[in-house]
C-alpha atoms as a PDB file:
ATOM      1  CA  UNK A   1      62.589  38.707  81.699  1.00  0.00           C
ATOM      2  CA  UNK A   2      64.492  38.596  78.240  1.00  0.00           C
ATOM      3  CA  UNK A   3      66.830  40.873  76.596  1.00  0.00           C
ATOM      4  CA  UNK A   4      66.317  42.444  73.311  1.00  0.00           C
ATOM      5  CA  UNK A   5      69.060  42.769  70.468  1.00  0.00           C
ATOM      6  CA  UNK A   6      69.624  45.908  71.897  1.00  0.00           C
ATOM      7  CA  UNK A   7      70.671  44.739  75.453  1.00  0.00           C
ATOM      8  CA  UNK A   8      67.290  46.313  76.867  1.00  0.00           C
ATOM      9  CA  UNK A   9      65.948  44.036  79.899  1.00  0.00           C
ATOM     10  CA  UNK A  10      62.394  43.643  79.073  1.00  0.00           C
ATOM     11  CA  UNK A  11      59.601  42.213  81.242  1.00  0.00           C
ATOM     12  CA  UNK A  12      56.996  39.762  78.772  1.00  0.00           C
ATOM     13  CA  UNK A  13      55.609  36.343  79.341  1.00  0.00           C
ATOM     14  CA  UNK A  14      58.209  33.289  78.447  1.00  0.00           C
ATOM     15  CA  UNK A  15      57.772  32.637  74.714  1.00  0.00           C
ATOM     16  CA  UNK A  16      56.068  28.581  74.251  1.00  0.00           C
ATOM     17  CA  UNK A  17      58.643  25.822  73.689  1.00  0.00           C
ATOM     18  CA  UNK A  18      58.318  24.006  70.350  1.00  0.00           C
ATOM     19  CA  UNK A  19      56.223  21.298  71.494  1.00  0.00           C
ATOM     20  CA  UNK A  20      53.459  23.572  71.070  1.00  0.00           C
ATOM     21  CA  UNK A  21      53.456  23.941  67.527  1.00  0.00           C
ATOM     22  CA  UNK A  22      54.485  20.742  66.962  1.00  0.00           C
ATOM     23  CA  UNK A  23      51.512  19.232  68.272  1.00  0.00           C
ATOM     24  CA  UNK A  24      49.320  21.899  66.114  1.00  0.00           C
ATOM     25  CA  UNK A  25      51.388  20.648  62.914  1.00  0.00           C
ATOM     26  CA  UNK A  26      50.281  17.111  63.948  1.00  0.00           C
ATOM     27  CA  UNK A  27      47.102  17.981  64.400  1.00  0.00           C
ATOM     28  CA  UNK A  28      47.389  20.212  60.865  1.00  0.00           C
ATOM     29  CA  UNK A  29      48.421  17.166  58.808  1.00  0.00           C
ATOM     30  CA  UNK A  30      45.710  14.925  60.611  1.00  0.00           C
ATOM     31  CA  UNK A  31      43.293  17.572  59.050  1.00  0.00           C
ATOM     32  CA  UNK A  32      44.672  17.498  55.562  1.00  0.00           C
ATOM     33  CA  UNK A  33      45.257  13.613  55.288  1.00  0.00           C
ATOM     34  CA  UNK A  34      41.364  13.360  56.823  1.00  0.00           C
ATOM     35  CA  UNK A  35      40.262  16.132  53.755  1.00  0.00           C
ATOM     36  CA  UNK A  36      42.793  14.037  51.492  1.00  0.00           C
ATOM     37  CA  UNK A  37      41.320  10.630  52.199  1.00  0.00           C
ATOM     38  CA  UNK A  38      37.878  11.304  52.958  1.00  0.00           C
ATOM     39  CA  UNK A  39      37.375  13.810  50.140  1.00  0.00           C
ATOM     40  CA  UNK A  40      38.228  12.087  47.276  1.00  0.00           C
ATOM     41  CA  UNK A  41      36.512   8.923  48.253  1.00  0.00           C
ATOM     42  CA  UNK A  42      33.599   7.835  45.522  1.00  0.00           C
ATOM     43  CA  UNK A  43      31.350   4.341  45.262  1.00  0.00           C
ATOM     44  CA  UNK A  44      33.280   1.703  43.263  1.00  0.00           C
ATOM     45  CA  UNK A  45      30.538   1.192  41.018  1.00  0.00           C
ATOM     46  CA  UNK A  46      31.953  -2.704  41.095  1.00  0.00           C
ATOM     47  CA  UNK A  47      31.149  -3.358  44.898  1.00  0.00           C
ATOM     48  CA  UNK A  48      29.131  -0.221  46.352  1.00  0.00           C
ATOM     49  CA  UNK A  49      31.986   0.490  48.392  1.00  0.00           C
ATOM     50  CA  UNK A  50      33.697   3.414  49.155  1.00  0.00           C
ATOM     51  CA  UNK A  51      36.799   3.751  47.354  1.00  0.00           C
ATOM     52  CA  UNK A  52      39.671   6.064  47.162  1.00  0.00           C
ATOM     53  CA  UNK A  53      41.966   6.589  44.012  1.00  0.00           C
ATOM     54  CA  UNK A  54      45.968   8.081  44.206  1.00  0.00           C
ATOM     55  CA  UNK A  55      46.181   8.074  40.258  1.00  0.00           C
ATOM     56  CA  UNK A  56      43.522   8.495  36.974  1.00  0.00           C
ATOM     57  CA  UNK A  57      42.740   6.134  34.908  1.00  0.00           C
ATOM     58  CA  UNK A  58      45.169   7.059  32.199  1.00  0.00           C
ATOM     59  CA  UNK A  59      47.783   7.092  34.463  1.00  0.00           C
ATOM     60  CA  UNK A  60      47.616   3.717  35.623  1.00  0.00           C
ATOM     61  CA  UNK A  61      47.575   2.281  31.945  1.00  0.00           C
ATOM     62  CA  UNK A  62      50.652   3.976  31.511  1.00  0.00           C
ATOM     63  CA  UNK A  63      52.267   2.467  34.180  1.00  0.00           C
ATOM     64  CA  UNK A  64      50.810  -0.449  33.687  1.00  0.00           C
ATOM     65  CA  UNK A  65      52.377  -0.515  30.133  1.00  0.00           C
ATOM     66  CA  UNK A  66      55.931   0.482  31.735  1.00  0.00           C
ATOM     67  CA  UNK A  67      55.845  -2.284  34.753  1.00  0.00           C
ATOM     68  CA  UNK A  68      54.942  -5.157  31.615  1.00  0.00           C
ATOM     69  CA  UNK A  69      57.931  -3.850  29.239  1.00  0.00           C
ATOM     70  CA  UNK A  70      60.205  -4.469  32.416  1.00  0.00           C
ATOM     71  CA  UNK A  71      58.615  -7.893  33.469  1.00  0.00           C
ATOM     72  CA  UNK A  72      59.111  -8.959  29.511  1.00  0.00           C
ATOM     73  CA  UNK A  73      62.304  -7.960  29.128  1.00  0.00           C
ATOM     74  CA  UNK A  74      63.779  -9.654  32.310  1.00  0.00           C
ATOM     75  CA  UNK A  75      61.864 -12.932  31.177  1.00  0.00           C
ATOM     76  CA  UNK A  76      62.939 -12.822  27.874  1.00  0.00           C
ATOM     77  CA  UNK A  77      66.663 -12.342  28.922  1.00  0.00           C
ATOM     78  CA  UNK A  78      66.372 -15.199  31.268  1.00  0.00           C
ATOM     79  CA  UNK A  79      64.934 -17.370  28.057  1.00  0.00           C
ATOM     80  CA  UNK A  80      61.688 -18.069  29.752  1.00  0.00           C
ATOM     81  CA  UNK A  81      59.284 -15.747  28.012  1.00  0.00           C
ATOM     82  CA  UNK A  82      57.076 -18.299  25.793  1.00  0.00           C
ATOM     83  CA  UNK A  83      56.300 -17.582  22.270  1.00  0.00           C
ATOM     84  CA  UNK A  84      52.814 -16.762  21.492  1.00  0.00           C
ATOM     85  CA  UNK A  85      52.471 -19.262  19.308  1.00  0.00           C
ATOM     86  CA  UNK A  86      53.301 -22.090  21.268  1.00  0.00           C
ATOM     87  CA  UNK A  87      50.419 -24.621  22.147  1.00  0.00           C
ATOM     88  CA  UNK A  88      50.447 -23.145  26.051  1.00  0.00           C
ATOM     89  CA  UNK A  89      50.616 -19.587  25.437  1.00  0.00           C
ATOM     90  CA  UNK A  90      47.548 -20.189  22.588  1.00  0.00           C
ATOM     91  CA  UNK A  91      45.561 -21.688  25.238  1.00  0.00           C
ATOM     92  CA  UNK A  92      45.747 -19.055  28.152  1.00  0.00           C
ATOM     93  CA  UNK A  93      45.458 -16.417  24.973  1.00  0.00           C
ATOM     94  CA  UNK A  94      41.941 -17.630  24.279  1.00  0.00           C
ATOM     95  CA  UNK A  95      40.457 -17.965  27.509  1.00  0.00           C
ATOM     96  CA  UNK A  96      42.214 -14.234  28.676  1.00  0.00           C
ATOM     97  CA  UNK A  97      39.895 -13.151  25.170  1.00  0.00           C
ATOM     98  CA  UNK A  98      36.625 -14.748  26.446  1.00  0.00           C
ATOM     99  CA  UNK A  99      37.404 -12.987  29.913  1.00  0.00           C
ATOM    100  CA  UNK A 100      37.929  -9.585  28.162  1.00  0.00           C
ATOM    101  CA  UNK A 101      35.454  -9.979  25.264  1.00  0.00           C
ATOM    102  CA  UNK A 102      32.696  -9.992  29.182  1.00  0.00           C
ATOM    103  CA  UNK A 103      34.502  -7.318  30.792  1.00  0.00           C
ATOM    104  CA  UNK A 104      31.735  -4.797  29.266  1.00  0.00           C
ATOM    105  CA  UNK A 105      28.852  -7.262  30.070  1.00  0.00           C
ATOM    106  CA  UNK A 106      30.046  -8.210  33.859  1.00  0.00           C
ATOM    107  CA  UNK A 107      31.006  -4.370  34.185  1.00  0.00           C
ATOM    108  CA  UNK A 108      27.156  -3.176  33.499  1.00  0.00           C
ATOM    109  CA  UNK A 109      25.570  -5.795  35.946  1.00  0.00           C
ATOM    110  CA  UNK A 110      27.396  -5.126  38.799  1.00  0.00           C
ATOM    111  CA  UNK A 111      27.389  -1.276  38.206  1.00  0.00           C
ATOM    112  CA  UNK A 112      23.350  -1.676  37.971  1.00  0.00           C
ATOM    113  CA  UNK A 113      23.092  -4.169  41.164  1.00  0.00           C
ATOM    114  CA  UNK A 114      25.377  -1.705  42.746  1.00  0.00           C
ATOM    115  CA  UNK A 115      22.765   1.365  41.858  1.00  0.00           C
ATOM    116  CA  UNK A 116      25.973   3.083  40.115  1.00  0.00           C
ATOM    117  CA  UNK A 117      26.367   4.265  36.447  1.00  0.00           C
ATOM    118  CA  UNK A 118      28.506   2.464  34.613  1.00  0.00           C
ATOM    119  CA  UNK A 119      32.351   2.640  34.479  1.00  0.00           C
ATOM    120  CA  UNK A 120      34.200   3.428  31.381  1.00  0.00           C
ATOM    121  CA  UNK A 121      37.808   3.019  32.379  1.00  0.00           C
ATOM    122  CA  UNK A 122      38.200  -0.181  31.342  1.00  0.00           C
ATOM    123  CA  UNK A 123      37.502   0.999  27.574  1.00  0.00           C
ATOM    124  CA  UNK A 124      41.002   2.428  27.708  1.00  0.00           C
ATOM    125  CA  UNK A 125      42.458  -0.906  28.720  1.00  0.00           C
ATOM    126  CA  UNK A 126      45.829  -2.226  26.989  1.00  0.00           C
ATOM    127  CA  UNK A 127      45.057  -5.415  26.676  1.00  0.00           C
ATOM    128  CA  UNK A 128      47.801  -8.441  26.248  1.00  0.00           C
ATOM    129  CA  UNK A 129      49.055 -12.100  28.202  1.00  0.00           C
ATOM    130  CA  UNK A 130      52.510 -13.125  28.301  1.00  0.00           C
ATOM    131  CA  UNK A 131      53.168 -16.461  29.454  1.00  0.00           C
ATOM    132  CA  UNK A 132      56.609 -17.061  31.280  1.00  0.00           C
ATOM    133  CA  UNK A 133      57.962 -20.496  32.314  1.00  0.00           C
ATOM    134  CA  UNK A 134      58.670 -20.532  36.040  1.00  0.00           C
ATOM    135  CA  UNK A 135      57.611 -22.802  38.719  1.00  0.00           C
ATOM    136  CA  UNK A 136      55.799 -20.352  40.092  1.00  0.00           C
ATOM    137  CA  UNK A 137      52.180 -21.162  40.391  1.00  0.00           C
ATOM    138  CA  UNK A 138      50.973 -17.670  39.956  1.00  0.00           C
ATOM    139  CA  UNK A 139      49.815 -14.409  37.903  1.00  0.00           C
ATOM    140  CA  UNK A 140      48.803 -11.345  37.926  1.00  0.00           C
ATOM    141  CA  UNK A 141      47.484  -8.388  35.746  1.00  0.00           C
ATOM    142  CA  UNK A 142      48.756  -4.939  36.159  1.00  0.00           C
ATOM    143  CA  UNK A 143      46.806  -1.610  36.016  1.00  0.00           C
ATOM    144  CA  UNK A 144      45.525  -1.453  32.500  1.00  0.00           C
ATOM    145  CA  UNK A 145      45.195  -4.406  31.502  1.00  0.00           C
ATOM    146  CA  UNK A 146      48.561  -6.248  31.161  1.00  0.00           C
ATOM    147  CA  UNK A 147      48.811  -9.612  32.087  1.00  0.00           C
ATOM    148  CA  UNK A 148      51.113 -12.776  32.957  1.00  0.00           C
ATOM    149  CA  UNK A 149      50.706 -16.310  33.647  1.00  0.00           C
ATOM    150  CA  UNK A 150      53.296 -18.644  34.888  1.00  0.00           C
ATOM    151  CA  UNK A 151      53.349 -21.924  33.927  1.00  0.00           C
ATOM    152  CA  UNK A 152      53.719 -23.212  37.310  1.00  0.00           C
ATOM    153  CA  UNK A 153      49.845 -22.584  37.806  1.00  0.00           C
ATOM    154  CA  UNK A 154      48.773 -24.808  35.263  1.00  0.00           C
ATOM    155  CA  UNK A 155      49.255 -28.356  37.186  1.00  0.00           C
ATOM    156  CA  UNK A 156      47.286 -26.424  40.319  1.00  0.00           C
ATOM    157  CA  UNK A 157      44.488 -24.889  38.133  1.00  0.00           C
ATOM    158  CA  UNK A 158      44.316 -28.619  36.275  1.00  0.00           C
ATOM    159  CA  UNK A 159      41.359 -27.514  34.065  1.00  0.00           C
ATOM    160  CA  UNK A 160      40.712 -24.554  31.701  1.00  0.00           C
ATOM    161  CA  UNK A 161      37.453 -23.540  33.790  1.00  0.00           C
ATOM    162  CA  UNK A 162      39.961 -23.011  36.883  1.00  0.00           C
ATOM    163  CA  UNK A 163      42.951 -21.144  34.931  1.00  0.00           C
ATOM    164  CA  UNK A 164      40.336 -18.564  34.100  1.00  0.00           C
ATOM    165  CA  UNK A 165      38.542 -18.612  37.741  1.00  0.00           C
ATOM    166  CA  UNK A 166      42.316 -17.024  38.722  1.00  0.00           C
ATOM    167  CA  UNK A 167      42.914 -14.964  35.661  1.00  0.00           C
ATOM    168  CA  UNK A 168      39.445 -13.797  36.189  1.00  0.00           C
ATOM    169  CA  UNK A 169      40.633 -12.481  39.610  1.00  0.00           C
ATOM    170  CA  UNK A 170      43.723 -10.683  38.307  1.00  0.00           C
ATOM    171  CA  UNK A 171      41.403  -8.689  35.704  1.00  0.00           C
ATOM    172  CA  UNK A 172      39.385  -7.804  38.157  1.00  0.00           C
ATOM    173  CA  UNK A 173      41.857  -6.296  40.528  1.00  0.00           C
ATOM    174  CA  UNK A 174      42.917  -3.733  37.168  1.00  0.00           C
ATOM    175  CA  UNK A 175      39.011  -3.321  36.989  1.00  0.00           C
ATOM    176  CA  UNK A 176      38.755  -2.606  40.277  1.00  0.00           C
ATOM    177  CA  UNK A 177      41.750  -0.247  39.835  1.00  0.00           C
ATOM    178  CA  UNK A 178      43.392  -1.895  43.131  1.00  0.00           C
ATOM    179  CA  UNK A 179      46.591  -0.490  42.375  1.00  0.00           C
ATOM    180  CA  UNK A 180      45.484   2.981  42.486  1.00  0.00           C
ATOM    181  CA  UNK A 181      43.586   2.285  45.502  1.00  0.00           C
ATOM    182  CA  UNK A 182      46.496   1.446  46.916  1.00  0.00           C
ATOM    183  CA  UNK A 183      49.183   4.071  46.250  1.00  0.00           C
ATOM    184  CA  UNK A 184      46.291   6.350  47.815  1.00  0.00           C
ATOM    185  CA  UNK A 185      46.655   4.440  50.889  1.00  0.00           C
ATOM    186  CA  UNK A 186      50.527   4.543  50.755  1.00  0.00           C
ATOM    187  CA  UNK A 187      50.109   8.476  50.518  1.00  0.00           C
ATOM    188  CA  UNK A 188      48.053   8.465  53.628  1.00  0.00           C
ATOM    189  CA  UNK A 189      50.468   6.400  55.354  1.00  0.00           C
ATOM    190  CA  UNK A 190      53.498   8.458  54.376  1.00  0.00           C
ATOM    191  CA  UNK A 191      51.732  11.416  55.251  1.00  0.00           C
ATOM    192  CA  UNK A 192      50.915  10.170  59.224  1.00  0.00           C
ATOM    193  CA  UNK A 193      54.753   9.507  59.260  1.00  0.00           C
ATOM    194  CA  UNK A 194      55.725  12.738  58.398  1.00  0.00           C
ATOM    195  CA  UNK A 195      53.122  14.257  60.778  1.00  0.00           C
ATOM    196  CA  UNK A 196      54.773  12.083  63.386  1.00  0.00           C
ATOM    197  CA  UNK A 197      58.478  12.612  62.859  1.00  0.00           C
ATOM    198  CA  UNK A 198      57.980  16.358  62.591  1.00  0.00           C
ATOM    199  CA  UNK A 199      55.895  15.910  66.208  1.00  0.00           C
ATOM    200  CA  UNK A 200      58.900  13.655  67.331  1.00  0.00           C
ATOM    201  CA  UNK A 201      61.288  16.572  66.906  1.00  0.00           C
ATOM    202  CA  UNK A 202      63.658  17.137  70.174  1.00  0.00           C
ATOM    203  CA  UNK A 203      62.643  13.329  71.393  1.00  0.00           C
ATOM    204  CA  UNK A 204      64.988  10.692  72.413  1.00  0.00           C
ATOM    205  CA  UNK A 205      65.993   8.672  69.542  1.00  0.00           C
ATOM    206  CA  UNK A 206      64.789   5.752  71.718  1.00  0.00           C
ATOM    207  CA  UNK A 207      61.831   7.186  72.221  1.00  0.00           C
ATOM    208  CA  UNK A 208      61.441   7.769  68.529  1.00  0.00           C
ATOM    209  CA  UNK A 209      61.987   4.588  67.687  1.00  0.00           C
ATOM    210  CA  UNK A 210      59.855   3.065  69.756  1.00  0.00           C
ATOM    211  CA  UNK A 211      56.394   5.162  68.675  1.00  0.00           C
ATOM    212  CA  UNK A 212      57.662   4.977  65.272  1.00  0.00           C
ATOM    213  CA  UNK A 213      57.911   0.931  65.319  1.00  0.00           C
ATOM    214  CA  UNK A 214      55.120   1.757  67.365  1.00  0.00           C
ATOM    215  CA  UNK A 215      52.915   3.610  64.427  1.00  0.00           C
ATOM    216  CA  UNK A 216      54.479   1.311  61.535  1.00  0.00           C
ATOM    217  CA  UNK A 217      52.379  -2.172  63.431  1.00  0.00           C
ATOM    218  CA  UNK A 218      49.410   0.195  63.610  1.00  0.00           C
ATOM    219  CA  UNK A 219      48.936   0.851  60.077  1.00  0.00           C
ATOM    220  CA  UNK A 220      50.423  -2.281  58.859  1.00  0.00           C
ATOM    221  CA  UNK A 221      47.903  -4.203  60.899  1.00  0.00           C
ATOM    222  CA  UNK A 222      45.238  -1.929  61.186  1.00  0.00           C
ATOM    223  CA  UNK A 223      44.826  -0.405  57.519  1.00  0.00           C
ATOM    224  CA  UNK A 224      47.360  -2.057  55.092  1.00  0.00           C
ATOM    225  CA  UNK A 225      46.281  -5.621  55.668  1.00  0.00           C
ATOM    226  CA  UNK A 226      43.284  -5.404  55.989  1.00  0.00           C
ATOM    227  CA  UNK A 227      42.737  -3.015  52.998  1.00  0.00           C
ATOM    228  CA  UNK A 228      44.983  -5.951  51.185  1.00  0.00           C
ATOM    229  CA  UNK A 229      41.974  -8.671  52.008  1.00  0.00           C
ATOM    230  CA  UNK A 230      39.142  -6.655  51.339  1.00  0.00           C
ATOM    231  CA  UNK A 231      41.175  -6.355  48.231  1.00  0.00           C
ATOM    232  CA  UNK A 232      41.259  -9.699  47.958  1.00  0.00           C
ATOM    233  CA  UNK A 233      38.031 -10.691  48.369  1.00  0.00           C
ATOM    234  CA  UNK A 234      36.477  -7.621  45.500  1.00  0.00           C
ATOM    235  CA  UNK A 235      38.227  -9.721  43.306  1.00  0.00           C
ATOM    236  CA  UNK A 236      37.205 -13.083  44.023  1.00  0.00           C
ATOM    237  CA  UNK A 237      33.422 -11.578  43.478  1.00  0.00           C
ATOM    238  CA  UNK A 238      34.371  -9.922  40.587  1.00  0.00           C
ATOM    239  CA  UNK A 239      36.761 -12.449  38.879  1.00  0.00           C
ATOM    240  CA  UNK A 240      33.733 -14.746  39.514  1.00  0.00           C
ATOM    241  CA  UNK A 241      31.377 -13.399  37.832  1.00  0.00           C
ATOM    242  CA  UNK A 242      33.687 -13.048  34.851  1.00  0.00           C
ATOM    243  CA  UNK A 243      34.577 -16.135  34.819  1.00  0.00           C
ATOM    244  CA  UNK A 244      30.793 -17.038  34.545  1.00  0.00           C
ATOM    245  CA  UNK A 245      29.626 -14.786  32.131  1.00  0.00           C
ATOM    246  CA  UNK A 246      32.688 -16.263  29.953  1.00  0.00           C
ATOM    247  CA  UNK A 247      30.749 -19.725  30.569  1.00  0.00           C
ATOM    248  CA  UNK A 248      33.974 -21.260  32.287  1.00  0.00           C
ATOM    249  CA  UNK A 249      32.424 -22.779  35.389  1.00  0.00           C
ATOM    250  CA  UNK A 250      32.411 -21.186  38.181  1.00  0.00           C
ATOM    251  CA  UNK A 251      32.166 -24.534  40.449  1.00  0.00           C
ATOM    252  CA  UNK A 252      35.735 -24.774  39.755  1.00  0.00           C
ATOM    253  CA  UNK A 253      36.616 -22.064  41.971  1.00  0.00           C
ATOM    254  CA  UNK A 254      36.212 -24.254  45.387  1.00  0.00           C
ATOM    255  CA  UNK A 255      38.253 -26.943  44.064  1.00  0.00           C
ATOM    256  CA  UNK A 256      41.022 -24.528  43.065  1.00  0.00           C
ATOM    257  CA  UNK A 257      41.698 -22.401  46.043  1.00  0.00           C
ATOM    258  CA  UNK A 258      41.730 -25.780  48.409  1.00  0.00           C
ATOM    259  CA  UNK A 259      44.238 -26.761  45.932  1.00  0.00           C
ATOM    260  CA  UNK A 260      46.082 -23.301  46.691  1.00  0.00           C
ATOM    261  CA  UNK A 261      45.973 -23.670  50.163  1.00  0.00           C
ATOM    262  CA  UNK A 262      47.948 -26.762  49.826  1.00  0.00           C
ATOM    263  CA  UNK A 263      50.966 -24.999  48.791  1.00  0.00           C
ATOM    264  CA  UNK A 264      54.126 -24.467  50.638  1.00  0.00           C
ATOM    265  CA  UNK A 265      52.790 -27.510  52.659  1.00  0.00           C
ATOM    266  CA  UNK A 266      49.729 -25.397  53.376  1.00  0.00           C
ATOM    267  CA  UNK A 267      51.614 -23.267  56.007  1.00  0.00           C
ATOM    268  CA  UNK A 268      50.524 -19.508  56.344  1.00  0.00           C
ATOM    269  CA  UNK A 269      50.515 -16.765  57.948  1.00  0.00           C
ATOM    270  CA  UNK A 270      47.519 -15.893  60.590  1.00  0.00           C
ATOM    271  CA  UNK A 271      45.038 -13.932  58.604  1.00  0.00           C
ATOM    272  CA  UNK A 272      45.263 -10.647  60.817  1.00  0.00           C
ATOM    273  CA  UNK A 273      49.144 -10.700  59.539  1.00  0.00           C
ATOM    274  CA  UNK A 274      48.604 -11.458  55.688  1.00  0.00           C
ATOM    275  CA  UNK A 275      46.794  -9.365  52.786  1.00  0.00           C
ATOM    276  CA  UNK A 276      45.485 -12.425  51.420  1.00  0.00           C
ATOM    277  CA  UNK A 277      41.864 -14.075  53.522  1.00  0.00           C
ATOM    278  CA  UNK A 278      42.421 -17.305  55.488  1.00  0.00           C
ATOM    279  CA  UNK A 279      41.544 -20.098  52.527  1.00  0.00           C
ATOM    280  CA  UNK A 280      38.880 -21.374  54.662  1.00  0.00           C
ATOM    281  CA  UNK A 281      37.306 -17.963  55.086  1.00  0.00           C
ATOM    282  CA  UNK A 282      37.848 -17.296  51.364  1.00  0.00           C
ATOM    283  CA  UNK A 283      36.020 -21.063  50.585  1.00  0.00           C
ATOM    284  CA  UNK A 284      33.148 -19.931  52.172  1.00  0.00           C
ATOM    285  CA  UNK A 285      33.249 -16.384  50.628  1.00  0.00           C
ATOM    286  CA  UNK A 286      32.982 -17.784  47.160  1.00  0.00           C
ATOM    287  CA  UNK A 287      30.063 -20.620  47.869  1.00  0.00           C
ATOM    288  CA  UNK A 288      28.112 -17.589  49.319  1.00  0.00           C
ATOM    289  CA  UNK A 289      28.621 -16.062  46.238  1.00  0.00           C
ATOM    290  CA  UNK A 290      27.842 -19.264  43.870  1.00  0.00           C
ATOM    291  CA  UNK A 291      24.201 -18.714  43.341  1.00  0.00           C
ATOM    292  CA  UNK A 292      24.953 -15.078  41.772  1.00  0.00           C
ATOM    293  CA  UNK A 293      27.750 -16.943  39.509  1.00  0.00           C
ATOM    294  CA  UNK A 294      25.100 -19.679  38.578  1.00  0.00           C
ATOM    295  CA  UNK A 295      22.871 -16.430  37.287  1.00  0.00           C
ATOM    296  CA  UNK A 296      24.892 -15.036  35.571  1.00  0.00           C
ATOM    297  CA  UNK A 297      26.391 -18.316  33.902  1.00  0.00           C
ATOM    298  CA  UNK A 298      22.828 -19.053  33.142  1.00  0.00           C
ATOM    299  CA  UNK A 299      22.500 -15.559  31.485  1.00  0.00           C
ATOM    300  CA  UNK A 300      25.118 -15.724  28.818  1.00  0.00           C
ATOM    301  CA  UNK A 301      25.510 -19.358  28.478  1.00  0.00           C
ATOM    302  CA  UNK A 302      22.220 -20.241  28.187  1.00  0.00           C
ATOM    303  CA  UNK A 303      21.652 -23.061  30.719  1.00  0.00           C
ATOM    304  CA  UNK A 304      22.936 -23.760  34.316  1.00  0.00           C
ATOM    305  CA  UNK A 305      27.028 -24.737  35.125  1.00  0.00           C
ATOM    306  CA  UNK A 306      27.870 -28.065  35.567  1.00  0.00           C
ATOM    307  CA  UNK A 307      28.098 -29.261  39.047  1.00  0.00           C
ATOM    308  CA  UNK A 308      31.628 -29.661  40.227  1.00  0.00           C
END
């Protein structure tokens, strides 16, 4: 029985609790982020792979552009941006041109291996290096084409061939538009929170917190990090064969990454908990791929790569 406004007693059948709808509402956001993801996936003309995209093309340039303004800005008011026309920044200046001046070449081979047509994105590229004194031993290239080196990498990479096997990698992940790929992931993993703290409504904030930990190791371990390593890896083909076509050898990559894997004492995490492959896996990865490299050195350079 329940009583109208009107104090009436009527007779009807007892009206379903929230849980209900909540689960529906789960269920409805499970739908959309499935449409979301699924929907907008298309073949990375660079691997064959599925791939899914949170920004255009344009977009990422632009942020690219903002993201390099800030990391020039802070290293300049530190006093460790170099000028570019010291004898270091020269150096990584002309082997980041021979990598770029290939892009177009290395883009069209792997788009026709790959059965795809051929991507234009990069054609909208702002190009530049900065080189920054820090021990670091790292760098990286931001959507669109933006790029830093830190001068801690240069005693690891030892040789010019090296230095452009890793600045080969960081072009490629802009190429592959990683960073887009990415915030499409965050979405979906934003949106499976929401879905599950609007399900959670009414719970006990224990109980909360423990599926919410709960979800946050799923996704971290099951989609995050290992999206992060395939990630990873895309590169290390793609940088590569950059690196090749550039006629920097491409021998120099196995030499390199043991070197890497000696940092830090060569501790690490597992490779389940990291976005980065385990070095040994990532060794053999890149000898596998050594014979394409040795083509496509052979293509552009005219004769084979030196053995390493």
């Amino acid at each position: 029985m329940r009583i109208d406004p009107l104090g009436n007693a009527q007779q009807g059948r007892p009206r379903r609790g929230f849980g209900g709808m909540r689960w529906w509402i789960l269920i409805l956001f499970a739908g959309y982020a499935a449409w979301q993801w699924f929907g907008n996936a298309k073949v990375d003309p660079y691997t064959g792979e599925k791939a899914h995209y949170g920004t255009t093309a344009d977009e990422e340039v632009q942020l690219g552009a903002q993201a390099f303004q800030q990391v020039l800005g802070d290293a300049n008011a530190q006093g460790a941006l170099l000028p570019a026309n010291a004898q270091v920044s020269q150096q990584i200046r002309e082997i980041a041109q021979r990598l770029i001046t290939h892009v177009p070449q290395v883009t069209a081979d792997l788009a026709a291996q790959n059965g795809q047509p051929v991507p234009t994105e990069h054609q909208g590229f702002q190009w530049d290096v900065a080189v920054i004194q820090s021990d670091q031993a790292n760098a990286f290239c931001l959507p669109g084409g933006k790029m830093a080196v830190y001068t801690g990498l240069i005693p690891v990479a030892k040789t010019q061939d090296a230095m452009a096997v890793v600045m080969g990698h960081e072009i490629a992940h802009a190429l592959l538009r990683h960073g887009s790929q990415r915030m499409a992931q965050q979405k979906l993993v934003q949106m499976g929170q929401m879905a599950a703290g609007m399900a959670m409504g009414g719970m006990d904030p224990q109980q909360q917190q423990a599926i919410m930990a709960a979800l946050g190791a799923g996704a971290q371990y099951g989609l995050v990090l290992p999206y992060g390593r395939n990630h990873e890896t895309q590169a290390d083909k793609v940088g590569l064969m950059l690196a090749a076509a550039a006629c920097y050898n491409p021998h120099e990559a196995i030499p390199l990454w043991q070197r890497m894997s000696e940092l830090g004492g060569g501790e690490r995490p597992p490779e389940f908990a990291s976005t980065h492959p385990d070095p040994a896996n990532r060794i053999q990865t890149l000898q596998s791929l050594m014979p394409q490299a040795e083509q496509i050195y052979a293509k552009y350079c005219g004769k084979a790569p030196p053995s390493s």
